[in-house]
Protein backbone atom coordinates (compact mmCIF):
# COMPACT_ATOMS: atom_id res chain seq x y z
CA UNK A 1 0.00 0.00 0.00
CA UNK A 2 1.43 3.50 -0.64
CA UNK A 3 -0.05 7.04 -0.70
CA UNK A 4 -0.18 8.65 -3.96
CA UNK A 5 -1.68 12.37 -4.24
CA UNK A 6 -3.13 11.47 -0.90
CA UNK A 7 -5.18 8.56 -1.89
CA UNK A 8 -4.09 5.03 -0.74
CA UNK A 9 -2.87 2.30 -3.23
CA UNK A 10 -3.38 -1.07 -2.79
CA UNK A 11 -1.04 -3.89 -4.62
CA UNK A 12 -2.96 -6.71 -4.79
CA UNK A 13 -3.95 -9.33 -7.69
CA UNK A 14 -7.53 -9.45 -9.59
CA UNK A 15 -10.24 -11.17 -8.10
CA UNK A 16 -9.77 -13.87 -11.36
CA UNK A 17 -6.43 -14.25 -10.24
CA UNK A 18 -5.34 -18.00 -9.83
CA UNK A 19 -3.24 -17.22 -6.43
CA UNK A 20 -6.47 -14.61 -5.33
CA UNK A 21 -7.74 -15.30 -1.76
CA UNK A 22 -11.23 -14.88 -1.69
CA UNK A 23 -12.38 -15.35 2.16
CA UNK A 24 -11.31 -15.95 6.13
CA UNK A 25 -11.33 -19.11 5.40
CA UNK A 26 -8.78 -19.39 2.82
CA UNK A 27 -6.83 -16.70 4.53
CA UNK A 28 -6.04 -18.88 7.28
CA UNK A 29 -5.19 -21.76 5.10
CA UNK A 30 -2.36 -19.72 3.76
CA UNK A 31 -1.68 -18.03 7.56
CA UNK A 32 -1.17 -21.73 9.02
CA UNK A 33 0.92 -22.90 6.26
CA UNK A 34 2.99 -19.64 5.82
CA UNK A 35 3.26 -19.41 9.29
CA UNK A 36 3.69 -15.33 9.29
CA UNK A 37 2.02 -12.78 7.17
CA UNK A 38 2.05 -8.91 7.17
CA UNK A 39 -1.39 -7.66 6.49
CA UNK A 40 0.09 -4.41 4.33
CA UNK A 41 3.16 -5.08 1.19
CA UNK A 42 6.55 -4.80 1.88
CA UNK A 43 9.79 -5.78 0.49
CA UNK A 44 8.88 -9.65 0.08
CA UNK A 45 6.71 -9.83 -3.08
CA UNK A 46 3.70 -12.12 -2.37
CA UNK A 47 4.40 -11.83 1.55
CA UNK A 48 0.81 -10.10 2.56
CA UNK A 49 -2.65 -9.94 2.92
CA UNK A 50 -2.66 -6.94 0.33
CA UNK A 51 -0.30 -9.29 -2.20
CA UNK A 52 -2.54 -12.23 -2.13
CA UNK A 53 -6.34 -10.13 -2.39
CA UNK A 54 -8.28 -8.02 -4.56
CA UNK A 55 -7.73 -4.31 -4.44
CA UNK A 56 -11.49 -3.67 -4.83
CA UNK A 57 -12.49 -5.56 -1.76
CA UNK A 58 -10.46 -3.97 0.91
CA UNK A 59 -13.06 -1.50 2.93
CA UNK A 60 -16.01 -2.29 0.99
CA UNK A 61 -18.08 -3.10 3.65
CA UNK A 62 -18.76 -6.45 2.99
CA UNK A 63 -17.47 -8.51 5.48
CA UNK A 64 -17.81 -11.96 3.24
CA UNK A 65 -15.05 -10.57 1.15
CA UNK A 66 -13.28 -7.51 2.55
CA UNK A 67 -9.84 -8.42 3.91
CA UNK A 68 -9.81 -5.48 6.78
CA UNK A 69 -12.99 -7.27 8.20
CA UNK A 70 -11.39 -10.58 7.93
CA UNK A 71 -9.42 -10.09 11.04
CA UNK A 72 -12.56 -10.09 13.25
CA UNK A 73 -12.80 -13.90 12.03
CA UNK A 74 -9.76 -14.63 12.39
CA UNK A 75 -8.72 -13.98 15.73
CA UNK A 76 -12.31 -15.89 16.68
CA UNK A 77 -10.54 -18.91 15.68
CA UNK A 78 -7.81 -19.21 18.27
CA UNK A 79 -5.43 -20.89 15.52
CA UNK A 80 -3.53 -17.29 14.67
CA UNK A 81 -3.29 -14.54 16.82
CA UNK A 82 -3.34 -10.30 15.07
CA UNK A 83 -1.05 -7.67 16.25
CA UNK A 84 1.64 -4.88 15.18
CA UNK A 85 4.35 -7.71 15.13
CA UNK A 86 6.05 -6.29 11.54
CA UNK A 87 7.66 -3.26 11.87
CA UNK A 88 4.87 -1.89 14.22
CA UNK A 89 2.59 -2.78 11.34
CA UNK A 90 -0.28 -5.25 11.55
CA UNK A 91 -0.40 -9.02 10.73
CA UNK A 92 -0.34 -12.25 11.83
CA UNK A 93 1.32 -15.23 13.37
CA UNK A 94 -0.11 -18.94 13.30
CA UNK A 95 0.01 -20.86 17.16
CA UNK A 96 2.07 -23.30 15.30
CA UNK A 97 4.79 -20.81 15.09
CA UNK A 98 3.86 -17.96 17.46
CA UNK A 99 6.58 -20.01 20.51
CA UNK A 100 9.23 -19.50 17.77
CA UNK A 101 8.27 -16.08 17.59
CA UNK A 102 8.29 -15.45 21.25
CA UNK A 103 11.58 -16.78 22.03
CA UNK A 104 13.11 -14.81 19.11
CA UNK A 105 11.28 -11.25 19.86
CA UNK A 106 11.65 -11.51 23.71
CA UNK A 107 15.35 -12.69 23.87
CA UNK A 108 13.87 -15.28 26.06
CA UNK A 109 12.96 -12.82 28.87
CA UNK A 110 9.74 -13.17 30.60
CA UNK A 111 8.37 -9.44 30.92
CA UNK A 112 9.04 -9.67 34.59
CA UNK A 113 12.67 -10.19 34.15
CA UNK A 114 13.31 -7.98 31.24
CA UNK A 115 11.77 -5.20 33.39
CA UNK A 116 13.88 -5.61 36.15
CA UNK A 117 16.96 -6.10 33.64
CA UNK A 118 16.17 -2.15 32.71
CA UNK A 119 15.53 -3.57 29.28
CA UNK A 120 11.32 -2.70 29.37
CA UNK A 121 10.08 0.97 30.36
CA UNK A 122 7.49 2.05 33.87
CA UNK A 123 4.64 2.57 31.14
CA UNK A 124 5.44 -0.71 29.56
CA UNK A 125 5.05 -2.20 32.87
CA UNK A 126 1.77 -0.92 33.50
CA UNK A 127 0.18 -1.68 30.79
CA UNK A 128 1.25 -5.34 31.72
CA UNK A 129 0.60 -5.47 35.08
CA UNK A 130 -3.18 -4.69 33.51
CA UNK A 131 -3.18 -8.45 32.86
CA UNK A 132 -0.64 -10.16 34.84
CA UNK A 133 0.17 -8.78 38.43
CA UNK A 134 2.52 -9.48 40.21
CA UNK A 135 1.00 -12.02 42.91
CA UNK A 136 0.30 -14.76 39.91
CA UNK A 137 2.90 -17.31 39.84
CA UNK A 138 3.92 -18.66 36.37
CA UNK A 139 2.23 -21.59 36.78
CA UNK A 140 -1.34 -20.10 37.22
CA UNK A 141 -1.67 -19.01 33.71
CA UNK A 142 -2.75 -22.48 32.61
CA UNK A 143 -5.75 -23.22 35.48
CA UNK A 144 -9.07 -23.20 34.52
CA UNK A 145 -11.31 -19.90 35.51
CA UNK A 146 -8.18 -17.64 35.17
CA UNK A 147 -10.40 -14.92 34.87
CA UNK A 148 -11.94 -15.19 38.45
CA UNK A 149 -8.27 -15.72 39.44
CA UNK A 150 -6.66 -12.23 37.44
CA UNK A 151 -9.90 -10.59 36.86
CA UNK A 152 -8.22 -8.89 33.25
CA UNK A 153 -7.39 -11.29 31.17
CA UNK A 154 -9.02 -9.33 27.94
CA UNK A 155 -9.46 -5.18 27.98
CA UNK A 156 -10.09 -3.46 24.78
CA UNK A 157 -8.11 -0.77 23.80
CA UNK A 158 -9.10 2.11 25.26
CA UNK A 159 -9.42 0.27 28.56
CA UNK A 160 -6.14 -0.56 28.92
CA UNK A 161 -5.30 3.56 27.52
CA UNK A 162 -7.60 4.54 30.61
CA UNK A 163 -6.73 2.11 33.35
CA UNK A 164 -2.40 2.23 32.99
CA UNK A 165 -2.78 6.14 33.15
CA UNK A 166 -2.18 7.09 29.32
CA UNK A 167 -3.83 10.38 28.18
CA UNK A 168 -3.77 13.83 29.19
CA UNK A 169 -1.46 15.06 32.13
CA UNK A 170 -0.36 11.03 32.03
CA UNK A 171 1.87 8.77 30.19
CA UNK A 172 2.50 9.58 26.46
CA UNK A 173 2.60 7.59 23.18
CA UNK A 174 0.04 5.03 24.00
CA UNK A 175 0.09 3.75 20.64
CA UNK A 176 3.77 3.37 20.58
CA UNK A 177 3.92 1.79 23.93
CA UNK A 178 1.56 -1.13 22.88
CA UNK A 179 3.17 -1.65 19.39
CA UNK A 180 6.37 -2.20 21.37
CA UNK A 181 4.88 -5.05 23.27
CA UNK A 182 3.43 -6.44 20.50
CA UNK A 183 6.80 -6.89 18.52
CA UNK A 184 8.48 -8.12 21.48
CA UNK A 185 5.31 -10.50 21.44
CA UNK A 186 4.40 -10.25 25.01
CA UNK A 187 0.36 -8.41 24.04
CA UNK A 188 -1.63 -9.37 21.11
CA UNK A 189 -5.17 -8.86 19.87
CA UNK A 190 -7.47 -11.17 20.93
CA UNK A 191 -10.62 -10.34 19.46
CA UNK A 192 -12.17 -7.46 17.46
CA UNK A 193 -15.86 -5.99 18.88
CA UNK A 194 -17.64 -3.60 18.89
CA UNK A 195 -18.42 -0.91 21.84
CA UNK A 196 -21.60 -0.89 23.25
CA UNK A 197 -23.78 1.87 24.72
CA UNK A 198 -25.12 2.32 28.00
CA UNK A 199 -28.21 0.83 26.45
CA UNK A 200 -26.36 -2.27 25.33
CA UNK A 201 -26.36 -1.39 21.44
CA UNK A 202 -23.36 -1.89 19.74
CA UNK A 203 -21.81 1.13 17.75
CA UNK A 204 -18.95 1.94 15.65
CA UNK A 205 -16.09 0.07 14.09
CA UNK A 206 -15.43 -3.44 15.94
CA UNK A 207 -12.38 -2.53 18.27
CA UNK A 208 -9.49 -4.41 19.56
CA UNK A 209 -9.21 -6.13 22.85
CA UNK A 210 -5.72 -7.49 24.07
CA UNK A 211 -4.22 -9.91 25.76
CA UNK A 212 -1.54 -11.98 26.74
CA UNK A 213 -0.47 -14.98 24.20
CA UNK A 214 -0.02 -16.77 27.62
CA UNK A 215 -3.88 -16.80 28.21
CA UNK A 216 -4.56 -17.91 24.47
CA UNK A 217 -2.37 -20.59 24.50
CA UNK A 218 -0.70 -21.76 27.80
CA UNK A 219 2.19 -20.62 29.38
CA UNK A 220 4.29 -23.56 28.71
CA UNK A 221 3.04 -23.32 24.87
CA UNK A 222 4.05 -19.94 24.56
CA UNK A 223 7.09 -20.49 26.16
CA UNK A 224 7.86 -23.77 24.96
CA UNK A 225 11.13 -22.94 22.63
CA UNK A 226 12.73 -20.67 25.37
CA UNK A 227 15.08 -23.89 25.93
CA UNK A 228 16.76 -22.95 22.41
CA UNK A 229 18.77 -19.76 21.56
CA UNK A 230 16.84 -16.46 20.18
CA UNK A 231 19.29 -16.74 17.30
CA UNK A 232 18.05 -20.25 16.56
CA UNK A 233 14.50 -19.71 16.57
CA UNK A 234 14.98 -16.91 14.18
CA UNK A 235 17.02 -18.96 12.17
CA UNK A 236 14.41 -21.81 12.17
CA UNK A 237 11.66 -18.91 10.89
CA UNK A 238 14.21 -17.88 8.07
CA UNK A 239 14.51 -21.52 6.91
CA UNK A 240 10.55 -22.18 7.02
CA UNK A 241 9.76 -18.86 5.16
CA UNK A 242 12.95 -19.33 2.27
CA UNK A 243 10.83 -22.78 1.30
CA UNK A 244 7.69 -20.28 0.73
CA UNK A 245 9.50 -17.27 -1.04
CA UNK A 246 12.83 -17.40 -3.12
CA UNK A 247 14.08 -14.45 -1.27
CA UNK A 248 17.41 -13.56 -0.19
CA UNK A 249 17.42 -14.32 3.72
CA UNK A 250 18.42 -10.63 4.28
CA UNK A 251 15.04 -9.45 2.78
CA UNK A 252 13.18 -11.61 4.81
CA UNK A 253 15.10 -10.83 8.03
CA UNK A 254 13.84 -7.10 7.45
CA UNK A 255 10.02 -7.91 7.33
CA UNK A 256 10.47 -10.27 10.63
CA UNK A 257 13.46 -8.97 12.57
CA UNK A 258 12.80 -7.14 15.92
């Protein structure tokens, strides 16, 4: 996508296209076997959402067949999880392949420890203390009823802007803050909805609500490839995406690195 006399571009193939991707459905296909995908072009041809759709369709308001709406399916499924994990630009990551991810973004640091290694910021910290305070041991995250247990385990977007003191005459660069954490892959989107009213009506675009891979998946899922290197896992994502794209690795280590 790129802005030309202040209209956005999409690259993307025609709807007759052999290697067009028509729904959710076969979105996720490609997302499970890919393993990563940016939602917006970059410097991999064919390594998007906007590559592998029809220009036409994006915002057209039909959910059946526009690719911006496809995300609310998605992340229904609990087999790929949505955040800023590509540059601080949208896409996704299958559960297949999201531990590989983890281990390579975080350096294999919990948040705790990379906090009180200096290597995380105080408004970092409070947005994740949002979800996971202090008092819950490691272990926890995989017990049934977490949510009686943490009593946040999902907050949309604005809640979590609100409630870790973001906003005027508070912390700054909200936005920022939470892309951060999503390319480290410590917060991702769990769901898209919309807000409702004090009467209970829904309104407005479908917004996101975050939380932790750890309550998606399992602790020990998510964490499951911390017993290898950061440097290997990375390298084990290079080799898996070179078999889909005849790349140069160095192009591919732009799109994914951290």
């Amino acid at each position: 996508m790129e802005v030309i006399d202040g209209q956005w571009i999409m690259h993307g193939v025609d709807w007759d296209d052999p290697g067009c991707v028509h729904s959710a459905e076969e979105l996720l296909e490609v997302i499970e076997r890919v393993g990563f995908l940016p939602l917006f072009a970059n410097d991999v041809p064919g390594f998007s959402v906007e590559n592998l759709t029809d220009p036409a369709c994006w915002w057209c308001g039909d959910a059946q067949v526009d690719p911006w709406e496809w995300r609310v399916t998605l992340t229904k499924t609990g087999k790929v999880t949505y955040g800023k994990f590509f540059g601080k630009k949208a896409g996704y990551v299958s559960k297949k392949w999201f531990p590989y991810f983890a281990n390579f973004r975080r350096d294999g640091y919990d948040f705790d420890a990379r906090f009180d290694d200096a290597k995380a910021e105080l408004r970092e910290k409070r947005i994740m203390d949002l979800f996971w305070p202090q008092r819950l041991e490691l272990s926890e995250i995989n017990k049934k009823n977490l949510e009686k247990e943490v009593g946040n385990p999902v907050l949309f977007s604005y809640e979590v802007k609100e409630m870790a003191g973001f906003g005027k005459g508070g912390e700054k660069n909200f936005e920022g803050t939470c892309a951060k954490l999503q390319m480290e892959a410590y917060l991702v989107v769990k769901e898209f909805l919309p807000r409702v009213n004090k009467n209970g009506e829904a309104f407005g675009w479908s917004v996101a609500r975050y939380t932790l891979p750890e309550y998606l998946w399992g602790y020990e899922f998510v964490t499951g490839r911390y017993k290898e290197k950061p440097e290997e896992s990375r390298d084990r994502i290079i080799a898996h995406l070179r078999k889909e794209f005849d790349v140069e690795e160095k192009a591919l280590l732009k799109v994914i690195r951290k």
